[in-house]
C-alpha atoms as a PDB file:
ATOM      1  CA  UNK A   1     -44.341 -14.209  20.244  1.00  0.00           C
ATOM      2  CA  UNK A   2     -45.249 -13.064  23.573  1.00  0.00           C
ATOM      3  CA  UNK A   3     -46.438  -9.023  22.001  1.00  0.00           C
ATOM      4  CA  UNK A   4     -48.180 -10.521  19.537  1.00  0.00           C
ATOM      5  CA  UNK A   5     -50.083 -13.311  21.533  1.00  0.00           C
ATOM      6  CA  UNK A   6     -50.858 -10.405  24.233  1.00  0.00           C
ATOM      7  CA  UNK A   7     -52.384  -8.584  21.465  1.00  0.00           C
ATOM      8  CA  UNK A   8     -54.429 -11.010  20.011  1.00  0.00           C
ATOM      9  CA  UNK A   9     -55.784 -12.004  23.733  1.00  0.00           C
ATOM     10  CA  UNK A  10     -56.259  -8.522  24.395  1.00  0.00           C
ATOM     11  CA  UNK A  11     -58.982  -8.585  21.946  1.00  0.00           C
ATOM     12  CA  UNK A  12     -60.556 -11.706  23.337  1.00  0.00           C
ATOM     13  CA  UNK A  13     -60.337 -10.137  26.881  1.00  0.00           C
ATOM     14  CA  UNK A  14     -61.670  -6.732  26.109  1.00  0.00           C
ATOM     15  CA  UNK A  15     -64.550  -8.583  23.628  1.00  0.00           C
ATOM     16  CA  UNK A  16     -65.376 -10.693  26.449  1.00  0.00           C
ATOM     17  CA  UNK A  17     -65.569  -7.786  29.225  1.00  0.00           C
ATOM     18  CA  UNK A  18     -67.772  -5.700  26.567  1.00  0.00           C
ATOM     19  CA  UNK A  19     -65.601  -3.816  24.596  1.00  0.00           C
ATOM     20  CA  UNK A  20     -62.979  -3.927  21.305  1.00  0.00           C
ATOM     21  CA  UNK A  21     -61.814  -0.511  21.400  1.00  0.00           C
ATOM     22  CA  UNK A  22     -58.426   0.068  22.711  1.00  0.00           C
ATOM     23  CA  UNK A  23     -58.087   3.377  25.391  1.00  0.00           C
ATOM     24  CA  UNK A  24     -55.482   5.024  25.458  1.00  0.00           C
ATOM     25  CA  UNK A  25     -51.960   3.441  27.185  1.00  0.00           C
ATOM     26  CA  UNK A  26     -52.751   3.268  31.112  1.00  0.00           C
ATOM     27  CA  UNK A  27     -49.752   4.876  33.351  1.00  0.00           C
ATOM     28  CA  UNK A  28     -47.650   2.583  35.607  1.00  0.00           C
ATOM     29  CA  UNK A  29     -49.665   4.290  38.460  1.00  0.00           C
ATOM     30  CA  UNK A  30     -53.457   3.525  36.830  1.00  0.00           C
ATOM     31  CA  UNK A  31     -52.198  -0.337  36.156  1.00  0.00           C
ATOM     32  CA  UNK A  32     -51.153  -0.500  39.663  1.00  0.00           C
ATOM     33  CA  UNK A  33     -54.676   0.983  40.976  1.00  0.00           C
ATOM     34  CA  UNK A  34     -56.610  -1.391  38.574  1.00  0.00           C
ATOM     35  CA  UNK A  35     -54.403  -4.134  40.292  1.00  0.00           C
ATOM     36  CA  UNK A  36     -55.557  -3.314  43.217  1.00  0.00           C
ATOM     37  CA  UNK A  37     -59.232  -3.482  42.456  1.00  0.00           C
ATOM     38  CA  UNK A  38     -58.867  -6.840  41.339  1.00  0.00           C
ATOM     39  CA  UNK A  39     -56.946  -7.920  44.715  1.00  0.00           C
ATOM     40  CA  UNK A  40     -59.843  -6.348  46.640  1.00  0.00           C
ATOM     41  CA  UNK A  41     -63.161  -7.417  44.946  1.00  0.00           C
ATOM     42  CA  UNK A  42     -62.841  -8.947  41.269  1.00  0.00           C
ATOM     43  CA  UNK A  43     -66.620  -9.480  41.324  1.00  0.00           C
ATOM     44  CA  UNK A  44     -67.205  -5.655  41.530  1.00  0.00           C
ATOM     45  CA  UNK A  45     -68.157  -3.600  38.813  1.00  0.00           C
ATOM     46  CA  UNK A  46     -65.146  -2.060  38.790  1.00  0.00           C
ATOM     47  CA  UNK A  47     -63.126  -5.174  37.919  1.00  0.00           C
ATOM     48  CA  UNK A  48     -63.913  -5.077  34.478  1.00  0.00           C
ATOM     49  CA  UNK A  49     -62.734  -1.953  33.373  1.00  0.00           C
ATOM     50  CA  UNK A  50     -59.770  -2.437  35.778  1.00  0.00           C
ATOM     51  CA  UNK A  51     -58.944  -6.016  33.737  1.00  0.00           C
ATOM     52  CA  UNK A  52     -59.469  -3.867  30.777  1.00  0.00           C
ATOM     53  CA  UNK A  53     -56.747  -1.379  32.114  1.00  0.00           C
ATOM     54  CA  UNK A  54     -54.042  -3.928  32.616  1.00  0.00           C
ATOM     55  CA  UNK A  55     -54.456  -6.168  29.775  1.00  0.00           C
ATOM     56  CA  UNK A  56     -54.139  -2.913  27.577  1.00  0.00           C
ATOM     57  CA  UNK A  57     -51.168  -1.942  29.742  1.00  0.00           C
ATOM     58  CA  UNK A  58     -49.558  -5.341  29.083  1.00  0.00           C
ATOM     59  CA  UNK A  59     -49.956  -5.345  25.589  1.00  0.00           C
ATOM     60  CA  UNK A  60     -48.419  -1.381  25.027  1.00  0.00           C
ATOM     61  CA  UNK A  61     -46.017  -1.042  28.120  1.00  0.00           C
ATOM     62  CA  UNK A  62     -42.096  -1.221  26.873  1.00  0.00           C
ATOM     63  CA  UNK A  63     -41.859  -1.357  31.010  1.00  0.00           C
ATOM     64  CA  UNK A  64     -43.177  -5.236  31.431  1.00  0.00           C
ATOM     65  CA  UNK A  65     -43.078  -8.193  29.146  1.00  0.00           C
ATOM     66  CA  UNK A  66     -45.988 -10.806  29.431  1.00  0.00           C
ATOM     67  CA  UNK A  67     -45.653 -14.223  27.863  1.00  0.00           C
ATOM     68  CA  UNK A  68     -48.609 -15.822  26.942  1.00  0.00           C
ATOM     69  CA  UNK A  69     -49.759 -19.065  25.330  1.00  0.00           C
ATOM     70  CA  UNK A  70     -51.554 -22.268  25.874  1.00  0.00           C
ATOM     71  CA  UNK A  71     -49.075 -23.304  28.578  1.00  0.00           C
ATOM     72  CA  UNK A  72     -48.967 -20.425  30.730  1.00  0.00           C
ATOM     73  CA  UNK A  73     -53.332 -20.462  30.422  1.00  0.00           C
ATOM     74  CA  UNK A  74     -54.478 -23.887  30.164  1.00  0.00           C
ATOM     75  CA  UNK A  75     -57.885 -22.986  30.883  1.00  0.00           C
ATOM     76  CA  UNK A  76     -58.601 -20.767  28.177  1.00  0.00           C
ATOM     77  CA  UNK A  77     -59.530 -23.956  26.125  1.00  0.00           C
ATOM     78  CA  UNK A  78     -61.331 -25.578  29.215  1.00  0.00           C
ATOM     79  CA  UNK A  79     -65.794 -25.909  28.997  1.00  0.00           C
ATOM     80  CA  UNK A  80     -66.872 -25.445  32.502  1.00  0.00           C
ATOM     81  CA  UNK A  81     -70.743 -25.828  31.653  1.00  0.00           C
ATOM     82  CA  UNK A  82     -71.396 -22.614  32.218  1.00  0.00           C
ATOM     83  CA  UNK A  83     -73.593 -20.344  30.267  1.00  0.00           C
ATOM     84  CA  UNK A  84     -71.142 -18.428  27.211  1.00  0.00           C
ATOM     85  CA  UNK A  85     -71.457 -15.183  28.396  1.00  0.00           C
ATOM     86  CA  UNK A  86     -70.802 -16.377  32.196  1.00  0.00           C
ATOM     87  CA  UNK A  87     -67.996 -18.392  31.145  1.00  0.00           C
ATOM     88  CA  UNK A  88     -65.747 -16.201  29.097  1.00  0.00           C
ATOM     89  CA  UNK A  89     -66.315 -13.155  31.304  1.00  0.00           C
ATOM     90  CA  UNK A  90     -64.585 -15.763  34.159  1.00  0.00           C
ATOM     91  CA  UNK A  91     -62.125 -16.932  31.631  1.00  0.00           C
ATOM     92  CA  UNK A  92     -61.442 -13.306  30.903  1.00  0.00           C
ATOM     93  CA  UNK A  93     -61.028 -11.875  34.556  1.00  0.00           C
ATOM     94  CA  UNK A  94     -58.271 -14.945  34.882  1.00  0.00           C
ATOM     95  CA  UNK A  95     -56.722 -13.959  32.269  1.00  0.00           C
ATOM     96  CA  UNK A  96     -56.496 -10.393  33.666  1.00  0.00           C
ATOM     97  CA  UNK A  97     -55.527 -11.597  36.736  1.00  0.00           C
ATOM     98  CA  UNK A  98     -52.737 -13.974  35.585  1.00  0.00           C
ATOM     99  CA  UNK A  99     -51.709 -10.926  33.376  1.00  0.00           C
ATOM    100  CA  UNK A 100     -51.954  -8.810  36.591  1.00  0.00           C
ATOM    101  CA  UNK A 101     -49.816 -10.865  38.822  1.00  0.00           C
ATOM    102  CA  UNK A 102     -46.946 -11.133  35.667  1.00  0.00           C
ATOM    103  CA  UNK A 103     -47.336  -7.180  35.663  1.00  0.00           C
ATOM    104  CA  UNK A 104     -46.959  -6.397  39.367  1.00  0.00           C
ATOM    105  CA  UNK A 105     -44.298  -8.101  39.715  1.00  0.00           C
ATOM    106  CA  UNK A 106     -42.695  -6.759  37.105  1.00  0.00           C
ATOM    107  CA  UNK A 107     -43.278  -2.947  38.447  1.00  0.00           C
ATOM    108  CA  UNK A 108     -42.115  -4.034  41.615  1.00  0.00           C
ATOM    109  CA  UNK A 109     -39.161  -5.440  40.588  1.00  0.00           C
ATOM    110  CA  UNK A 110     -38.232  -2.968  37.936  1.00  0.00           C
ATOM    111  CA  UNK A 111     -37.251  -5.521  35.133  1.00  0.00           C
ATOM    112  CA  UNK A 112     -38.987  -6.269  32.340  1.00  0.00           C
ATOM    113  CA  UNK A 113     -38.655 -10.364  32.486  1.00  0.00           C
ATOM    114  CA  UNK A 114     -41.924 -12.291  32.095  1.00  0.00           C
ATOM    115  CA  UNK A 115     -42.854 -13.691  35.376  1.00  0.00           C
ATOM    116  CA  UNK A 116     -45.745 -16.246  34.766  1.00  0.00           C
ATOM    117  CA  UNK A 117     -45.228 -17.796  38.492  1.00  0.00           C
ATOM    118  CA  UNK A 118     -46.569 -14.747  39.811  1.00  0.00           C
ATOM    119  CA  UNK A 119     -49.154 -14.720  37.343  1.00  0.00           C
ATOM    120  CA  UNK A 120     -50.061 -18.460  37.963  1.00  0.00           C
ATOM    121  CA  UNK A 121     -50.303 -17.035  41.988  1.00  0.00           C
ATOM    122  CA  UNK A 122     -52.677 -14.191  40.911  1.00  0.00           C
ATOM    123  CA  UNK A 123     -54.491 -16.715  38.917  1.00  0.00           C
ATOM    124  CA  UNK A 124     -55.550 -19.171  41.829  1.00  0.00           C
ATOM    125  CA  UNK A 125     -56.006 -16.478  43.877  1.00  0.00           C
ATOM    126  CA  UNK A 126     -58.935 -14.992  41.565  1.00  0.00           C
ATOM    127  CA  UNK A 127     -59.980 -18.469  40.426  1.00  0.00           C
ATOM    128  CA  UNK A 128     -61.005 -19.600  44.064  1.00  0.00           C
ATOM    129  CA  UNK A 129     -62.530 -16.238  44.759  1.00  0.00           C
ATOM    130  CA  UNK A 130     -64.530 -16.189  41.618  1.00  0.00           C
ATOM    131  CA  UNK A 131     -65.794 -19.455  42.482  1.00  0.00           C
ATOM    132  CA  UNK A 132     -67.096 -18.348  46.164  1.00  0.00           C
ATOM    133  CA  UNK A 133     -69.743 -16.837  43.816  1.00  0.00           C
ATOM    134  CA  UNK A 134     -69.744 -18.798  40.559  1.00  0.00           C
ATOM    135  CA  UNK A 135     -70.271 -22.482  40.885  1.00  0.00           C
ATOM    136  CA  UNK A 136     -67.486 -23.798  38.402  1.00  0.00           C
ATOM    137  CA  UNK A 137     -64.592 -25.349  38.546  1.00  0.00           C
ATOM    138  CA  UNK A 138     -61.160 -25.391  36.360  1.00  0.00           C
ATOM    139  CA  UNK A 139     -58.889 -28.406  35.970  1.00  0.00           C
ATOM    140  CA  UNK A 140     -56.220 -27.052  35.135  1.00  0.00           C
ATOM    141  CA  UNK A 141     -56.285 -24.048  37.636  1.00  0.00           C
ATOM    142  CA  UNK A 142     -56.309 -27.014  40.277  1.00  0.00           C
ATOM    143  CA  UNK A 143     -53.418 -28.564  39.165  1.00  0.00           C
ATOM    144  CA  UNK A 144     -51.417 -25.296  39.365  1.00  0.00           C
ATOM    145  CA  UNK A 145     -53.071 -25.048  42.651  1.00  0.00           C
ATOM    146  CA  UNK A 146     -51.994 -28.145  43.660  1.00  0.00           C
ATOM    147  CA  UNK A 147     -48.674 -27.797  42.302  1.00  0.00           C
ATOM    148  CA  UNK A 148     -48.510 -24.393  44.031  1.00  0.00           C
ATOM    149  CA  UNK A 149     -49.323 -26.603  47.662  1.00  0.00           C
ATOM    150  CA  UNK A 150     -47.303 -29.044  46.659  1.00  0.00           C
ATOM    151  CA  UNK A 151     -44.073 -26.648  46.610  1.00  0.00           C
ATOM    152  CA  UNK A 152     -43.765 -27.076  42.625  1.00  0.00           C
ATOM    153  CA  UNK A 153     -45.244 -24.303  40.954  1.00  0.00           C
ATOM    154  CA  UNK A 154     -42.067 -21.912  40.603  1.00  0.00           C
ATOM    155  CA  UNK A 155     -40.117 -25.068  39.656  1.00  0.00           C
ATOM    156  CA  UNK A 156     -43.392 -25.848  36.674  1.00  0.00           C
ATOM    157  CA  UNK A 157     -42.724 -21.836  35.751  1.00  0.00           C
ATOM    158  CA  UNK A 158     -39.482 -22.139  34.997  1.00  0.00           C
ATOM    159  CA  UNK A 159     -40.065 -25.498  33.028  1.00  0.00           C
ATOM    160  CA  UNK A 160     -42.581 -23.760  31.188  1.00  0.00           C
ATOM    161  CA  UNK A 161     -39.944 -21.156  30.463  1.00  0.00           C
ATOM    162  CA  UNK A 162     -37.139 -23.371  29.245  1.00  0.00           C
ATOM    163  CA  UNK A 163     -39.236 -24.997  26.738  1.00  0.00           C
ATOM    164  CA  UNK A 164     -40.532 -22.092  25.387  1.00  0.00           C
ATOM    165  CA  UNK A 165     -37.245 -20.745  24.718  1.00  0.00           C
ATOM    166  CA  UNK A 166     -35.919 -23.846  23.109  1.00  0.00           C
ATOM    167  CA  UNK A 167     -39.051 -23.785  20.853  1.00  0.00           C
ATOM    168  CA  UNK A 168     -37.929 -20.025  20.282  1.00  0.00           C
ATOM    169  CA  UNK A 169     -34.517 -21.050  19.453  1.00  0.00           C
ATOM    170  CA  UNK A 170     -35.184 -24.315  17.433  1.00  0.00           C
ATOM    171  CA  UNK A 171     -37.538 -21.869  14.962  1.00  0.00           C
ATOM    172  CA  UNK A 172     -35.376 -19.085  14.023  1.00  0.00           C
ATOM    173  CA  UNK A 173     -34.428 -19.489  10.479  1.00  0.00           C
ATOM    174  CA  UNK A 174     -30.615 -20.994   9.358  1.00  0.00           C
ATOM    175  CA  UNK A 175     -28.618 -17.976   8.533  1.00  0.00           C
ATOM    176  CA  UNK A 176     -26.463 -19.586   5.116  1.00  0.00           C
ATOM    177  CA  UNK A 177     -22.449 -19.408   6.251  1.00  0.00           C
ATOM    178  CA  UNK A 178     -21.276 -17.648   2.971  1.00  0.00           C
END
């Protein structure tokens, strides 16, 4: 699930940053320099193609693993009243960043094991400085921010997590005994 989810946001992401064609595979070192842009100014003009770099890097990497579904991005399905175009480049660059935070963390650790907590922290991070310069605001980024003050987001993460893999588990087909 997770490959194929990345994959199909991938396409979302790069349509809504301007662009459906997939570069080639980014290097551990280019995903970690696009990372960086983000953390520094992810209202530059440089954030897009960086977002572009690690979604893509995500989605082709055997070195990370990114789950990603409705749970671990509420907001994708969120109407902030913002213009279209306005509205899924923001929804985009959170993506990116939640994808971003899953991925560093990831490198840094060396193990491939989906880390959405670090993703949800990336998330907020971007969401409230995106908003210093877009006038919108996210439910369901607040709640994880609030769970996140609160001392509950890791906790929420590995919730998350568990039922996931029980929905995993509880759809793999019977095998017949004999």
């Amino acid at each position: 699930m997770p490959r194929t989810l990345v994959a199909a946001l991938a396409f979302v992401v790069l349509a809504g940053l301007g662009s459906a064609a997939l570069p080639p595979a980014p290097s551990k070192h280019e995903v970690l320099q696009a990372i960086s842009v983000i953390e520094k100014n992810v209202s530059s003009p440089e954030a897009t193609e960086a977002a572009k770099t690690i979604v893509i890097y995500a989605q082709v990497s055997e070195d990370v693993l990114v789950d990603i579904g409705p749970e671990q991005l509420p907001w994708l399905d969120e109407d902030w009243g913002m213009d279209k175009d306005r509205e899924q480049g923001c929804k985009s660059l959170l993506l990116a960043a939640f994808v971003a935070g899953d991925v560093k963390s990831q490198i840094k650790n060396d193990k491939a094991e989906d880390d959405t907590y670090s993703g949800w922290i990336f998330a907020i991070d971007t969401y409230n400085r995106l908003r210093a310069k877009e006038p919108f605001k996210s439910p369901s980024i607040e709640a994880l921010a609030k769970k996140r003050a609160d001392g509950t987001l890791l906790q929420h993460a590995r919730d998350v997590r568990q039922k996931e893999e029980q929905e995993e588990q509880s759809e793999e087909p019977h095998r017949p005994l004999a």
